[in-house]
C-alpha atoms as a PDB file:
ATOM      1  CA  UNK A   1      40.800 134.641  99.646  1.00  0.00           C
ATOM      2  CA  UNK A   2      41.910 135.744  96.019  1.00  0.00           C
ATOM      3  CA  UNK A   3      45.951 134.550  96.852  1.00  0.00           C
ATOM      4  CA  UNK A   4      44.366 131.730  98.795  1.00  0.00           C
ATOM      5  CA  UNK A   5      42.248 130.395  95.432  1.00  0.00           C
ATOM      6  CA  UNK A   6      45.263 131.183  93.076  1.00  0.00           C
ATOM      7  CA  UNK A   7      47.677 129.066  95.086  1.00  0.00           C
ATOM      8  CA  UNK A   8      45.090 126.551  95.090  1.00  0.00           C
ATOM      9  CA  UNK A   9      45.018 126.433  91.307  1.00  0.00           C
ATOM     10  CA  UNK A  10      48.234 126.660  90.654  1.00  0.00           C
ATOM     11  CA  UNK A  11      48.910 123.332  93.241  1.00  0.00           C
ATOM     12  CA  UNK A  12      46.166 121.750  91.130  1.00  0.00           C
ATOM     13  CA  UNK A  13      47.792 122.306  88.098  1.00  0.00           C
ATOM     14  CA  UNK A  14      50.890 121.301  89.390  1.00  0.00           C
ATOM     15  CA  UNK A  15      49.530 118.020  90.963  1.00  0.00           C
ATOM     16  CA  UNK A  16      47.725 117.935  87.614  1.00  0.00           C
ATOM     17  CA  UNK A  17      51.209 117.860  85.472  1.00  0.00           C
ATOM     18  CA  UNK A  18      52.967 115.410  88.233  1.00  0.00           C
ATOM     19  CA  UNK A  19      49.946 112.915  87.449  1.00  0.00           C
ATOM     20  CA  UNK A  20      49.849 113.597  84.152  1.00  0.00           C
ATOM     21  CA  UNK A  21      53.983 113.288  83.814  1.00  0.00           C
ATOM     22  CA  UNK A  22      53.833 109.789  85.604  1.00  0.00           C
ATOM     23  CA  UNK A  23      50.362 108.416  84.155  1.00  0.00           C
ATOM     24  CA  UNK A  24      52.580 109.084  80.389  1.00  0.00           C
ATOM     25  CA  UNK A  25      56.090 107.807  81.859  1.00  0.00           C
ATOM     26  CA  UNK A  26      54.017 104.475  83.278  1.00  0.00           C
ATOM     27  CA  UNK A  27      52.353 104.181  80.103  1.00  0.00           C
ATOM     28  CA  UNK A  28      55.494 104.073  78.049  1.00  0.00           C
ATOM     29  CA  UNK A  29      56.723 101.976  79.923  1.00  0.00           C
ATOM     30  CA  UNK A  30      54.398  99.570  80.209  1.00  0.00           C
ATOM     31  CA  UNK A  31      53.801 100.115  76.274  1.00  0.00           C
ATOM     32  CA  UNK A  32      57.776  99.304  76.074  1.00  0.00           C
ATOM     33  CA  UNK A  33      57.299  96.206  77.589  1.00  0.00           C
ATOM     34  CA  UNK A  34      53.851  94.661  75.708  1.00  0.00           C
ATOM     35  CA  UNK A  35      56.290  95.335  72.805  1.00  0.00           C
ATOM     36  CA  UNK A  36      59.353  93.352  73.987  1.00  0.00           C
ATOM     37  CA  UNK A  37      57.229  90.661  75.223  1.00  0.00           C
ATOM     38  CA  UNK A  38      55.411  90.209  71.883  1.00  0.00           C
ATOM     39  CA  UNK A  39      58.727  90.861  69.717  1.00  0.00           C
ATOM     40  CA  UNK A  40      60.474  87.958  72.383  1.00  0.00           C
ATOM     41  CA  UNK A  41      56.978  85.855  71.727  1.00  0.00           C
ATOM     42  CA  UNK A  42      56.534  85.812  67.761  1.00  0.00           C
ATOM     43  CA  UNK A  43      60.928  85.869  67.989  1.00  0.00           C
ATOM     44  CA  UNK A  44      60.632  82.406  69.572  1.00  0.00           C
ATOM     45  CA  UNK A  45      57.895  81.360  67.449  1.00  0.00           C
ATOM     46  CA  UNK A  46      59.699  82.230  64.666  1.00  0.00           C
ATOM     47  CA  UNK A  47      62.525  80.525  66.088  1.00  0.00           C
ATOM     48  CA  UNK A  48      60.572  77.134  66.463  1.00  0.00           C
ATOM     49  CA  UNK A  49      59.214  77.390  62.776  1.00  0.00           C
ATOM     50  CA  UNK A  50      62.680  77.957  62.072  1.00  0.00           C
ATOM     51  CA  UNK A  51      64.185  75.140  63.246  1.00  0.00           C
ATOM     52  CA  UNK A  52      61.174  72.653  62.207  1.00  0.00           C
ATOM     53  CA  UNK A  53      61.201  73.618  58.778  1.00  0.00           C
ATOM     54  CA  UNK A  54      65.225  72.747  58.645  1.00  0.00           C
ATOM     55  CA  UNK A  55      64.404  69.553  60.298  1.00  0.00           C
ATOM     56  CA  UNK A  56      61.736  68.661  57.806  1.00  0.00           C
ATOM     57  CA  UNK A  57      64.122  69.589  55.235  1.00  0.00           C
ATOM     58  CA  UNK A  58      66.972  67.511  56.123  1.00  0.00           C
ATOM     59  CA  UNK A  59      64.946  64.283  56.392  1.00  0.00           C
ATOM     60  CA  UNK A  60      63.562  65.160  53.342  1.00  0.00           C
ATOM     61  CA  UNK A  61      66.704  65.055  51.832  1.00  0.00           C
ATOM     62  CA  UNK A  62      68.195  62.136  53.937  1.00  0.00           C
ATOM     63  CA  UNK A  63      64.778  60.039  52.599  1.00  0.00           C
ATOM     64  CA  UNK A  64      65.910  61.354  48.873  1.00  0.00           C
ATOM     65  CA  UNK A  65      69.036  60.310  49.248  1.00  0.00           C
ATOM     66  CA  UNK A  66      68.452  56.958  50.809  1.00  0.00           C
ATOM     67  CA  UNK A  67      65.999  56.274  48.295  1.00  0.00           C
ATOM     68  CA  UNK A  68      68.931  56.795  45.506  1.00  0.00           C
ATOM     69  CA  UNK A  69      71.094  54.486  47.427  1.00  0.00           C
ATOM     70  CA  UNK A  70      67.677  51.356  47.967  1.00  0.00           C
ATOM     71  CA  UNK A  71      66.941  52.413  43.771  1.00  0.00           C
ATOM     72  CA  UNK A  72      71.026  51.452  42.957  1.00  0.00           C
ATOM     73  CA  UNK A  73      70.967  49.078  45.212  1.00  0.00           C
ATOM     74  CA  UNK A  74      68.105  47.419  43.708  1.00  0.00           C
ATOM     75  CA  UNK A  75      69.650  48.367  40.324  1.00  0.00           C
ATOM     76  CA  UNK A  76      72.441  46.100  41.101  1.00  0.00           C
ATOM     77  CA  UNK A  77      70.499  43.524  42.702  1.00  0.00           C
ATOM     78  CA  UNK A  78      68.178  42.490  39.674  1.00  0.00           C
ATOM     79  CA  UNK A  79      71.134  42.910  36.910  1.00  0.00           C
ATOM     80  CA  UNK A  80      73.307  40.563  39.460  1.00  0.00           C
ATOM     81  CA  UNK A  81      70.103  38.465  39.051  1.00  0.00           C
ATOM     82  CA  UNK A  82      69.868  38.400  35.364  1.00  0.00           C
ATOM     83  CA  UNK A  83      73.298  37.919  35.000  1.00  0.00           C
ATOM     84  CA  UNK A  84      73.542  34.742  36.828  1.00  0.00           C
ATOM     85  CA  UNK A  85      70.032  33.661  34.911  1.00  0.00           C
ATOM     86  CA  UNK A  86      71.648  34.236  31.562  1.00  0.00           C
ATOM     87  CA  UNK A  87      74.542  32.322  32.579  1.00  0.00           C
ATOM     88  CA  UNK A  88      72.129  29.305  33.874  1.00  0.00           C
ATOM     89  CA  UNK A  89      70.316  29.853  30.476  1.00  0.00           C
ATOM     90  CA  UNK A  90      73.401  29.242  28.259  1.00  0.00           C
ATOM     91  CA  UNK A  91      74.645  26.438  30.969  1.00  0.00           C
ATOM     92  CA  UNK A  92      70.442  25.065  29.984  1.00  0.00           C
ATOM     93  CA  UNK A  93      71.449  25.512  26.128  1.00  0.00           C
ATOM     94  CA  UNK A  94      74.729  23.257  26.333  1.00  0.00           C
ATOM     95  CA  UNK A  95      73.024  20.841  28.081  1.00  0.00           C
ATOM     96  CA  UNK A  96      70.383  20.038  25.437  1.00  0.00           C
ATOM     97  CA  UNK A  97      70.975  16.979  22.804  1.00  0.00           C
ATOM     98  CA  UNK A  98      72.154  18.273  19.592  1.00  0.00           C
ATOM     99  CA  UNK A  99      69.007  17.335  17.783  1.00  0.00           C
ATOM    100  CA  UNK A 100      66.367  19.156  20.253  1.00  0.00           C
ATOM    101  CA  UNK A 101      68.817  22.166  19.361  1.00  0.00           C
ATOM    102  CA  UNK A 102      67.976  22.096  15.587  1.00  0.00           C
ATOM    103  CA  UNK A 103      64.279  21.213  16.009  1.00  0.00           C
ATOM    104  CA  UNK A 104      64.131  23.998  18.661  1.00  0.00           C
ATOM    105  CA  UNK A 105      65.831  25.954  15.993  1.00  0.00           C
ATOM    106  CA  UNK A 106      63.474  24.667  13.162  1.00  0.00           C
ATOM    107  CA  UNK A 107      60.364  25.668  14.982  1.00  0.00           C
ATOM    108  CA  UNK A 108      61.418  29.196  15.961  1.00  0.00           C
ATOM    109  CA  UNK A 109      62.191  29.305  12.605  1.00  0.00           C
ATOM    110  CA  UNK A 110      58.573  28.410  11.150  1.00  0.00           C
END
């Protein structure tokens, strides 16, 4: 009865270690893999954030540059204007009697 109990334990405690040995080796696992899924998860997030952020950067800079280009563009635009205004002003000034010229003159004077 003695040898019969003793074997008895001792299959216990070795059924005991073989759960024990896979409960650990399926909990690794299983530990391994929450961990690669959640490094693969917040990877692609940080991926995504990645890529939006360069986006966001390069149209920022493609809106500062075309803004440069509209503002000297515009730049050119109005002094093309006032160029051709001055010129219609002096064409305005030569066409004016002599006389009006001096009184014009006079009264800027005064």
């Amino acid at each position: 009865m003695l040898r019969i109990r003793g074997e008895a334990k001792t299959n216990v405690r070795r059924f005991l270690d073989d759960v024990s040995f896979v409960v650990l080796k399926e909990s690794r696992d299983r530990l391994r893999l929450v961990q690669r899924q959640l490094r693969d998860h917040f990877r692609e997030i940080a991926n995504q954030t990645t890529r939006s952020l360069n986006e966001s950067l390069q149209a920022a800079i493609a809106s500062a540059r075309l803004e440069a280009e509209d503002r000297d563009a515009r730049t050119n635009e109005v002094e093309r204007q006032l160029h051709i205004l001055r010129q219609v002003n002096s064409h305005v000034e030569g066409l004016q009697p002599a006389d009006e010229q001096v009184g014009r003159r006079a009264t800027r004077d005064v």
